[in-house]
Protein backbone atom coordinates (compact mmCIF):
# COMPACT_ATOMS: atom_id res chain seq x y z
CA UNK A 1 0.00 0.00 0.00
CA UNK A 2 0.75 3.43 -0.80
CA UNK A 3 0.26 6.93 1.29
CA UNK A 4 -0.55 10.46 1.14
CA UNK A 5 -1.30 13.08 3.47
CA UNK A 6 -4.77 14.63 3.82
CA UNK A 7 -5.43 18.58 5.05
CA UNK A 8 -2.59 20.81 6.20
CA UNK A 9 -2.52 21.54 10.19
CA UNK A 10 -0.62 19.20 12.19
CA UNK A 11 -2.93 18.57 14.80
CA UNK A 12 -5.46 17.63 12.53
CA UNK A 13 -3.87 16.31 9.24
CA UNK A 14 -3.74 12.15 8.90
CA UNK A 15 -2.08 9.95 6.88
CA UNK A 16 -4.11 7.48 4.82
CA UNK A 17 -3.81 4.67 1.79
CA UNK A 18 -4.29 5.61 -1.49
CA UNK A 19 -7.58 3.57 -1.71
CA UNK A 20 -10.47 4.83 0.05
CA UNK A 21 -12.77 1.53 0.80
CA UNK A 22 -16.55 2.57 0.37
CA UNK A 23 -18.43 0.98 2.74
CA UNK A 24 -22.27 2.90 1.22
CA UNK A 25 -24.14 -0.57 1.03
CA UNK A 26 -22.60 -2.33 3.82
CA UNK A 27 -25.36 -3.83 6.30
CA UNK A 28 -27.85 -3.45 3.74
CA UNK A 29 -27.41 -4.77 0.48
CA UNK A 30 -24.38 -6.33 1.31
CA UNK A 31 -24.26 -8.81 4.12
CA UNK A 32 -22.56 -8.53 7.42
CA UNK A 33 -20.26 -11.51 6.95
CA UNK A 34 -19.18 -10.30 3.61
CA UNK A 35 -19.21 -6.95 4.76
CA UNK A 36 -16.51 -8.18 7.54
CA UNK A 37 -14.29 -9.83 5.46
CA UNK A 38 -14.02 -7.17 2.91
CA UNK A 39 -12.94 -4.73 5.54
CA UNK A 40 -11.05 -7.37 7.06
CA UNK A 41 -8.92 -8.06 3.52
CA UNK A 42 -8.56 -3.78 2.96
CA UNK A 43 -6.92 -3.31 6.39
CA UNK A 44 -4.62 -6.22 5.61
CA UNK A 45 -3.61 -4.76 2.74
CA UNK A 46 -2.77 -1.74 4.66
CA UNK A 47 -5.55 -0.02 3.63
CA UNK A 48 -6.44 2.90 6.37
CA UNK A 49 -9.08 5.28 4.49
CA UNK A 50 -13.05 3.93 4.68
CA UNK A 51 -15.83 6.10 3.78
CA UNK A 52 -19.03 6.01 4.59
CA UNK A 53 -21.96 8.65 5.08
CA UNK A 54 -25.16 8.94 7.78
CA UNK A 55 -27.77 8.48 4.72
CA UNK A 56 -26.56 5.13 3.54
CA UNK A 57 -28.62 3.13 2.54
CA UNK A 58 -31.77 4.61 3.14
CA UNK A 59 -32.64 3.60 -0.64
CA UNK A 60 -32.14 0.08 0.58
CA UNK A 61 -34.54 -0.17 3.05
CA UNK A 62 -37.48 3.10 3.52
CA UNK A 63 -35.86 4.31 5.93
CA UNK A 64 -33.34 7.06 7.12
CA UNK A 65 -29.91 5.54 6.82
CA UNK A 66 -27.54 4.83 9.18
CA UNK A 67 -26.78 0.81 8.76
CA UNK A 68 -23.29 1.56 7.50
CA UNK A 69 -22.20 3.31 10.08
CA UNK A 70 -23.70 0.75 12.67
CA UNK A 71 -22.05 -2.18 11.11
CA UNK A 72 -18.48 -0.52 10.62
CA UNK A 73 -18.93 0.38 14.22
CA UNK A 74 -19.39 -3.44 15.37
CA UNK A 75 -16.14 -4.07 12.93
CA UNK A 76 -14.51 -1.49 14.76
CA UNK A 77 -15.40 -2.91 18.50
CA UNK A 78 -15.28 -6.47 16.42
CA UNK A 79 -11.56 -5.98 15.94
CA UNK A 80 -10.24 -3.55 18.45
CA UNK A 81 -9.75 -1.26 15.46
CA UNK A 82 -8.37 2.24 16.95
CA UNK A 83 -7.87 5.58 15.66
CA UNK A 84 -5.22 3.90 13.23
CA UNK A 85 -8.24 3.80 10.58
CA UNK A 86 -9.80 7.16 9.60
CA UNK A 87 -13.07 6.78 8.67
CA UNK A 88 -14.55 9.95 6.66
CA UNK A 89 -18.29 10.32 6.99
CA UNK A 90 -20.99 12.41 5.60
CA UNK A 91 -23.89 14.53 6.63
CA UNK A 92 -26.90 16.78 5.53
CA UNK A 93 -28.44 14.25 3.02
CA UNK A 94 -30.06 12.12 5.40
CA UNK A 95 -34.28 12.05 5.14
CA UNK A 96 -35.73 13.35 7.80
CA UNK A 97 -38.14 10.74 7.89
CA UNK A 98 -38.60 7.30 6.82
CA UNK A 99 -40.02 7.16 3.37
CA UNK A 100 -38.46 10.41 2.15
CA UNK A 101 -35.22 11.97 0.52
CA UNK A 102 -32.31 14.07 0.24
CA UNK A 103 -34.58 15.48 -2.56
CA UNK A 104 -37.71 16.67 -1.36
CA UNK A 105 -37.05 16.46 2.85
CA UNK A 106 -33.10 16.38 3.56
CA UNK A 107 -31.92 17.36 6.82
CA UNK A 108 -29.65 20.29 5.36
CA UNK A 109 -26.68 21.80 6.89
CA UNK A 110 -27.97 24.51 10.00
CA UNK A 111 -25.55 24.46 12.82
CA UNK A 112 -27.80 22.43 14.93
CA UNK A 113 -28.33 19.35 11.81
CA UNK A 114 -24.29 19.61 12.00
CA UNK A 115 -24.22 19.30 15.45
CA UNK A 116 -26.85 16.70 16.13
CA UNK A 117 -26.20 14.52 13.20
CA UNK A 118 -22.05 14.81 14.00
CA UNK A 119 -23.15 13.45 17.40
CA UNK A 120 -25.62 10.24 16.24
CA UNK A 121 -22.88 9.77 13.50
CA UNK A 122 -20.23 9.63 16.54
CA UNK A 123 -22.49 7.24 18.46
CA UNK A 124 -23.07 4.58 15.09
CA UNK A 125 -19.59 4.27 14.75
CA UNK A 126 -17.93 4.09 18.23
CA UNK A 127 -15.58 7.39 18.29
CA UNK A 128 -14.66 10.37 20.20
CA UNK A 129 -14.25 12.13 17.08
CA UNK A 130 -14.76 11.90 13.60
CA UNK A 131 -11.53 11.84 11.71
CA UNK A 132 -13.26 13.64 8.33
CA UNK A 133 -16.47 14.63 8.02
CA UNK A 134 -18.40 16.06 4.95
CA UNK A 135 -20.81 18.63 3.85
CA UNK A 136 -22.58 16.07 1.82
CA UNK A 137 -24.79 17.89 -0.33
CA UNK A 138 -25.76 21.99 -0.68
CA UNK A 139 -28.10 23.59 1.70
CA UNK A 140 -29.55 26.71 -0.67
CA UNK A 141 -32.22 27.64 2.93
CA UNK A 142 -28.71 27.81 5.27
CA UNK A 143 -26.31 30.56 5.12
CA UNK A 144 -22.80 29.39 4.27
CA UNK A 145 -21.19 31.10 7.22
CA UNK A 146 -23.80 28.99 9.36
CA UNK A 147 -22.65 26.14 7.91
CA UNK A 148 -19.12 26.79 8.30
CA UNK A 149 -19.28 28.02 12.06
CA UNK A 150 -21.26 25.00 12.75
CA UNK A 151 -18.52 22.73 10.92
CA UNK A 152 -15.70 24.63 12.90
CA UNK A 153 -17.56 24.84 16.50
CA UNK A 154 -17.43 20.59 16.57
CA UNK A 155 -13.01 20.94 15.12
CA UNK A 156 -12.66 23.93 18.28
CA UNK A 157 -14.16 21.32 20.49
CA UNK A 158 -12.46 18.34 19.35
CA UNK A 159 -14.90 16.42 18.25
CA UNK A 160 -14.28 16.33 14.64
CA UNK A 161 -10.93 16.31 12.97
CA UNK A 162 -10.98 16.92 9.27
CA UNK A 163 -13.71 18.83 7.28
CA UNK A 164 -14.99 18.47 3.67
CA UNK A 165 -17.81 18.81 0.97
CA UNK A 166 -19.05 17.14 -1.60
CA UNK A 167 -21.75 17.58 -4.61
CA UNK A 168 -20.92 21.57 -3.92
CA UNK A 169 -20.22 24.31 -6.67
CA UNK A 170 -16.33 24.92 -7.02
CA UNK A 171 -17.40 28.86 -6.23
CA UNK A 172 -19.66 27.65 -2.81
CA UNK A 173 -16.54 25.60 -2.00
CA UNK A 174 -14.45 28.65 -2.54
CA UNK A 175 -16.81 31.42 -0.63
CA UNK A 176 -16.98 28.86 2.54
CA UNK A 177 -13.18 28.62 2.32
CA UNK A 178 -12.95 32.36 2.19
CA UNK A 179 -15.43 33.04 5.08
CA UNK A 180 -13.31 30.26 7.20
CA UNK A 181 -9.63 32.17 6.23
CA UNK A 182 -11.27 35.50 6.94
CA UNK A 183 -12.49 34.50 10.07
CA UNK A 184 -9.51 32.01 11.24
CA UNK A 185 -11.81 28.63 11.54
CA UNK A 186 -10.67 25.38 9.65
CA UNK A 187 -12.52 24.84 6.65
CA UNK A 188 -13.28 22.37 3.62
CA UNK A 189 -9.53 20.41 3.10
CA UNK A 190 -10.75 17.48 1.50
CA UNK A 191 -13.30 17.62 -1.43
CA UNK A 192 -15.72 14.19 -2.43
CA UNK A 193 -16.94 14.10 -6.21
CA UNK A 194 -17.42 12.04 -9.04
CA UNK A 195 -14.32 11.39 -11.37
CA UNK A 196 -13.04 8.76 -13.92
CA UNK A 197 -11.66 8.27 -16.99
CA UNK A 198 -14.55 8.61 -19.18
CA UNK A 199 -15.93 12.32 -18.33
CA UNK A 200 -19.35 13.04 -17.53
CA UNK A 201 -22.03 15.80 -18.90
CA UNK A 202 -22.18 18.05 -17.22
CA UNK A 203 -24.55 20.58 -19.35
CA UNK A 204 -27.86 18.70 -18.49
CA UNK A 205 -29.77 19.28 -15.17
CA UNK A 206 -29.43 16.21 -12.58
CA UNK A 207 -31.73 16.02 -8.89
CA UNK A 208 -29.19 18.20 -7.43
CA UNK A 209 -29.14 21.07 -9.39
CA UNK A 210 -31.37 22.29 -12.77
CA UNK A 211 -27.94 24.10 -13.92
CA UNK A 212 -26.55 20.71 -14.45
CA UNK A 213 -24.42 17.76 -12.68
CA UNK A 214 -23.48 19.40 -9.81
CA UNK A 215 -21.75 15.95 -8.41
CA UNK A 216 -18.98 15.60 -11.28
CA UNK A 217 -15.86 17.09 -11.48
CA UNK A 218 -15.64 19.58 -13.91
CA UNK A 219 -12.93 21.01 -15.55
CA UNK A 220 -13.34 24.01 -13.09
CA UNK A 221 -12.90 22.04 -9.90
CA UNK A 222 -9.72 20.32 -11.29
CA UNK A 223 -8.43 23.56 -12.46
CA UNK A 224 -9.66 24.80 -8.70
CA UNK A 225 -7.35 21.73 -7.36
CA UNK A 226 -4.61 22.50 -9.54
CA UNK A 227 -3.78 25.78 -8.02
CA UNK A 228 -4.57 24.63 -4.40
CA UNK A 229 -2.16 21.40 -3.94
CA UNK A 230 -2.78 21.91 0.07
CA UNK A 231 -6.72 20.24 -1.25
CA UNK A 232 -7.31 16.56 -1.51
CA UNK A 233 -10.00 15.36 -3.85
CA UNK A 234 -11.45 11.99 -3.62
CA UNK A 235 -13.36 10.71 -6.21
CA UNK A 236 -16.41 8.52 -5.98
CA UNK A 237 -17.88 6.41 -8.72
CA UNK A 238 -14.45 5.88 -10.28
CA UNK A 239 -15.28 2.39 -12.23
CA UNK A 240 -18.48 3.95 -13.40
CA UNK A 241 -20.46 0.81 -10.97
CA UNK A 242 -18.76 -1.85 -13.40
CA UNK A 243 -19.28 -0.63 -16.48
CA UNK A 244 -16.02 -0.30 -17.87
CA UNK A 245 -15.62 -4.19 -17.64
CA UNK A 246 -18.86 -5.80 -17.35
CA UNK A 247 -21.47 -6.10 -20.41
CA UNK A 248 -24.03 -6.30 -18.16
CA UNK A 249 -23.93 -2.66 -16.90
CA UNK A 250 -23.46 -0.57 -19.97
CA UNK A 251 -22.54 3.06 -19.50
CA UNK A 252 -25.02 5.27 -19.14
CA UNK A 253 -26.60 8.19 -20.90
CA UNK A 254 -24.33 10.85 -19.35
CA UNK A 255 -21.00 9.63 -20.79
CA UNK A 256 -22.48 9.61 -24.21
CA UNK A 257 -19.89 11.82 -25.11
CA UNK A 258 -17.73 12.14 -28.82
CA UNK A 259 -14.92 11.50 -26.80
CA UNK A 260 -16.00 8.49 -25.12
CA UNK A 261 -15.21 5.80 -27.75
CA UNK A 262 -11.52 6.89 -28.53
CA UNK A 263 -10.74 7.12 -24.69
CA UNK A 264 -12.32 3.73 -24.27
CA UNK A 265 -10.02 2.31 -27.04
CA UNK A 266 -7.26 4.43 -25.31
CA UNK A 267 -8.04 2.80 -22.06
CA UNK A 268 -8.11 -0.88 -23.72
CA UNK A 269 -4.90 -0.66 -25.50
CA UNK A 270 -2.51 0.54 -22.07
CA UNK A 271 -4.42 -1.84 -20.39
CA UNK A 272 -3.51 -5.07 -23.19
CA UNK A 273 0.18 -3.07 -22.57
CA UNK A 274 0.38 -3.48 -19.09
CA UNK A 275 -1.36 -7.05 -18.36
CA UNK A 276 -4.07 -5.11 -16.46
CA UNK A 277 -7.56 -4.85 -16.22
CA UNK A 278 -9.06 -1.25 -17.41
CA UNK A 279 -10.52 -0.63 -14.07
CA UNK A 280 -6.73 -1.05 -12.69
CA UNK A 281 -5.36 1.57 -15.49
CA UNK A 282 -8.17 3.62 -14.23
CA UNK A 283 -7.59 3.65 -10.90
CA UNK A 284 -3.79 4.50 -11.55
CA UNK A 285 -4.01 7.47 -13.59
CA UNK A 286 -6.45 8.68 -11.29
CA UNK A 287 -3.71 8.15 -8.34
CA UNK A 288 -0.82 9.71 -9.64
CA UNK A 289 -2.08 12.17 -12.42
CA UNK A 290 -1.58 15.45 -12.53
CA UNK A 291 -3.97 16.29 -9.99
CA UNK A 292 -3.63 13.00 -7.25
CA UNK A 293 -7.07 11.45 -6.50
CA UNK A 294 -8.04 9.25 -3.71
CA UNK A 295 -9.97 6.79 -5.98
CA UNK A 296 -12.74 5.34 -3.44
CA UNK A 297 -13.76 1.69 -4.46
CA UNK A 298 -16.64 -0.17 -3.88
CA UNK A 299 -16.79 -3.72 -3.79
CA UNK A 300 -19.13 -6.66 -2.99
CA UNK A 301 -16.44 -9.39 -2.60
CA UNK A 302 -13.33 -9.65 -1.87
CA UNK A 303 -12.45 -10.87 -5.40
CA UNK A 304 -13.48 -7.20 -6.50
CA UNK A 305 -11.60 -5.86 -3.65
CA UNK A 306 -8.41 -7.44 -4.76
CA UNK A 307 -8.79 -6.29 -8.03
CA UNK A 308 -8.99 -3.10 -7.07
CA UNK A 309 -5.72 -3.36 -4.40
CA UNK A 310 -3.62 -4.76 -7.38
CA UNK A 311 -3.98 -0.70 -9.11
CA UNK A 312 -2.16 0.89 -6.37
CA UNK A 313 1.36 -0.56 -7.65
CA UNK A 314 0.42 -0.48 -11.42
CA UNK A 315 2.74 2.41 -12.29
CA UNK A 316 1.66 3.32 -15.81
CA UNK A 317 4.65 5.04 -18.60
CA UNK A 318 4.71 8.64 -19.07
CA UNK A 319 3.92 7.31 -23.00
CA UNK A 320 1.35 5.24 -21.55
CA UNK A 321 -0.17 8.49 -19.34
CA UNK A 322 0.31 10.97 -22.71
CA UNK A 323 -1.95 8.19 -24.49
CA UNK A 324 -4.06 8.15 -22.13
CA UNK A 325 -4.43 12.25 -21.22
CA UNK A 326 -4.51 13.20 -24.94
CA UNK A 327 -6.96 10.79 -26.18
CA UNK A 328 -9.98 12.68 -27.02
C-alpha cells in the first residue's frame, strides 16, 4: 500500500492509503459476513481510508440511513480497530423521515443538523471524534457562514478532525473557504466528487441542481485543485459501478460523449500493454495524475476488492499516461 497526506494543520492532518474503501451498502445490500471480510482483507492490505456517510442506505430499506455506520462500528469494536483507521463520513443528506429523501425532505446543513447529526454519527460508529467529516450535499435555505461556524464549533471542540464537501459548486466551496480564512476557523480540506476516466455531462440538469451535474468534477474544480495542492480530492464512482468491464452494466446516458469511444479504445490498449484490467489503469491514472485522486472503491467481494488493491502498484509510462491524457 501506498500513502498520502490529507489537510494541512498538524494537529489535525492524517495519513491514509491511497484507496479509500466505500463501505455505502454495507449492512444493507451487502451482508454482514461479507461486509466483515471485505474490511477485514482492505486493512490487511494496509488499507487505512473507509468512507461512509449517515444516509446510507436509506434507498435500501425506507428508511433514514444509518446501517453503514452501525455495522463498521461493530467491525470497529469487532476488531479492536483504533484511531489507526480514519473513517470519513458524511452529513446533511439524510431524510428526515422514513419514506423520504435528500430530494424533497433532507436534513440540510444549520448548525444544529451539523451538530446533532455529527453526534448520532459519533455514536453509530464508536468514536470520540470523527476523523473527516463532509458537507454532503448543498443547503440553498442555510447561510454558508452557518454552515461553516457550525462545521468549525465541533473541530474547536475536538470532536471532529478533518472537514470536507461534496456535490458543492467549485465557487460555494471557494466562498466557505474564504469566510473560514477571513475569520480564522478550519474549513473544507478534503473535497468528495465524481471522477473517472470517461468524463461526464455536465450541461444537463441532474436532482441536485437544474444548472446541471453538480456531483462531477468539472474542468473548473480540477483547475480549482490545480492551483490549491494543500486540497485533496477523492473521487467517488471511479469504475463507473462496473461498467467499464462488465457487459451487463453498460454506461449510461451521461457519458455519451464524442470522446468516449476513442478514450475507451485508449483505455483498452494501455491496459492489453500493461497485463491489467481497465478498471486497474483507471484507478492508476487517477492516483498519480496530474492532480492525485483518492480513488474510493466499492466492492461486494473480496475478489473485487483485490482487483482493485492490485492498481495501487500499477505504475503506468509517461507514454502510456500521454496516451491516455490526450486521447480525445
Amino acid at each position: 500500500m501506498r500513502y498520502r497526506t490529507i489537510g494541512s494543520d498538524r494537529r489535525t492532518r492524517r495519513e491514509v492509503s491511497v484507496l479509500s474503501l466505500g463501505a455505502m451498502l454495507f449492512g444493507t445490500k451487502t451482508d454482514e459476513a461479507t461486509s466483515y471480510a471485505i474490511l477485514d482483507r482492505f486493512v490487511e492490505a494496509g488499507g487505512t481510508f473507509i468512507d461512509t456517510s449517515d444516509n446510507y442506505a436509506f434507498w435500501m430499506t425506507g428508511g433514514q440511513g444509518g446501517e453503514s455506520e452501525e455495522l463498521l462500528g461493530r467491525w470497529r469494536r469487532s476488531r479492536g480497530i483504533g484511531d489507526e483507521i480514519v473513517i470519513a463520513t458524511k452529513l446533511g443528506a439524510r431524510p428526515l423521515a422514513p419514506g423520504t429523501s435528500y430530494l424533497d425532505n433532507p436534513e440540510g446543513l444549520s448548525a444544529t443538523v451539523i451538530r446533532e447529526s455529527a453526534e448520532r454519527s459519533r455514536e453509530r460508529l464508536g468514536v470520540e471524534r470523527l476523523d473527516l467529516l463532509y458537507a454532503h450535499i448543498e443547503d440553498h435555505q442555510v447561510p454558508i457562514r452557518e454552515t461553516v461556524e457550525g462545521f468549525a464549533e465541533l473541530v474547536a471542540e475536538g470532536t471532529v478532525g478533518l472537514l470536507g464537501a461534496s456535490n458543492h459548486r467549485t465557487w460555494r466551496v471557494e466562498r466557505a473557504r474564504a469566510l473560514a480564512a477571513a475569520a480564522g476557523l478550519p474549513g473544507y480540506e478534503v473535497l468528495q466528487y465524481h471522477r473517472s476516466y470517461l468524463p461526464a455531462r455536465l450541461d444537463g440538469p441532474n436532482d441536485l441542481d437544474a444548472d446541471g451535474n453538480v456531483g462531477a468534477a468539472s474542468g473548473e474544480l480540477i483547475s480549482y485543485l490545480r492551483a490549491e495542492p494543500d486540497l485533496t480530492l477523492v473521487s467517488y464512482g471511479s469504475l463507473l459501478w462496473g461498467a467499464y468491464v462488465r457487459p451487463d452494466k453498460p454506461l449510461g446516458p451521461e457519458y455519451d460523449l464524442p470522446s468516449a469511444p476513442v478514450r475507451l479504445a485508449a483505455l483498452r490498449e494501455v491496459a492489453q500493454q500493461t497485463g491489467a484490467t481497465p478498471n486497474q489503469v483507471v484507478l492508476a491514472w487517477l492516483i498519480d495524475g496530474e492532480v492525485p485522486t483518492i480513488p474510493l472503491v466499492g466492492a461486494s467481494s473480496v475478489a473485487q476488492l483485490n482487483e482493485s488493491l492490485a492498481a495501487v502498484d500499477l505504475k503506468l509510462t509517461p507514454e502510456q499516461r500521454h496516451r491516455l491524457d490526450t486521447a480525445w
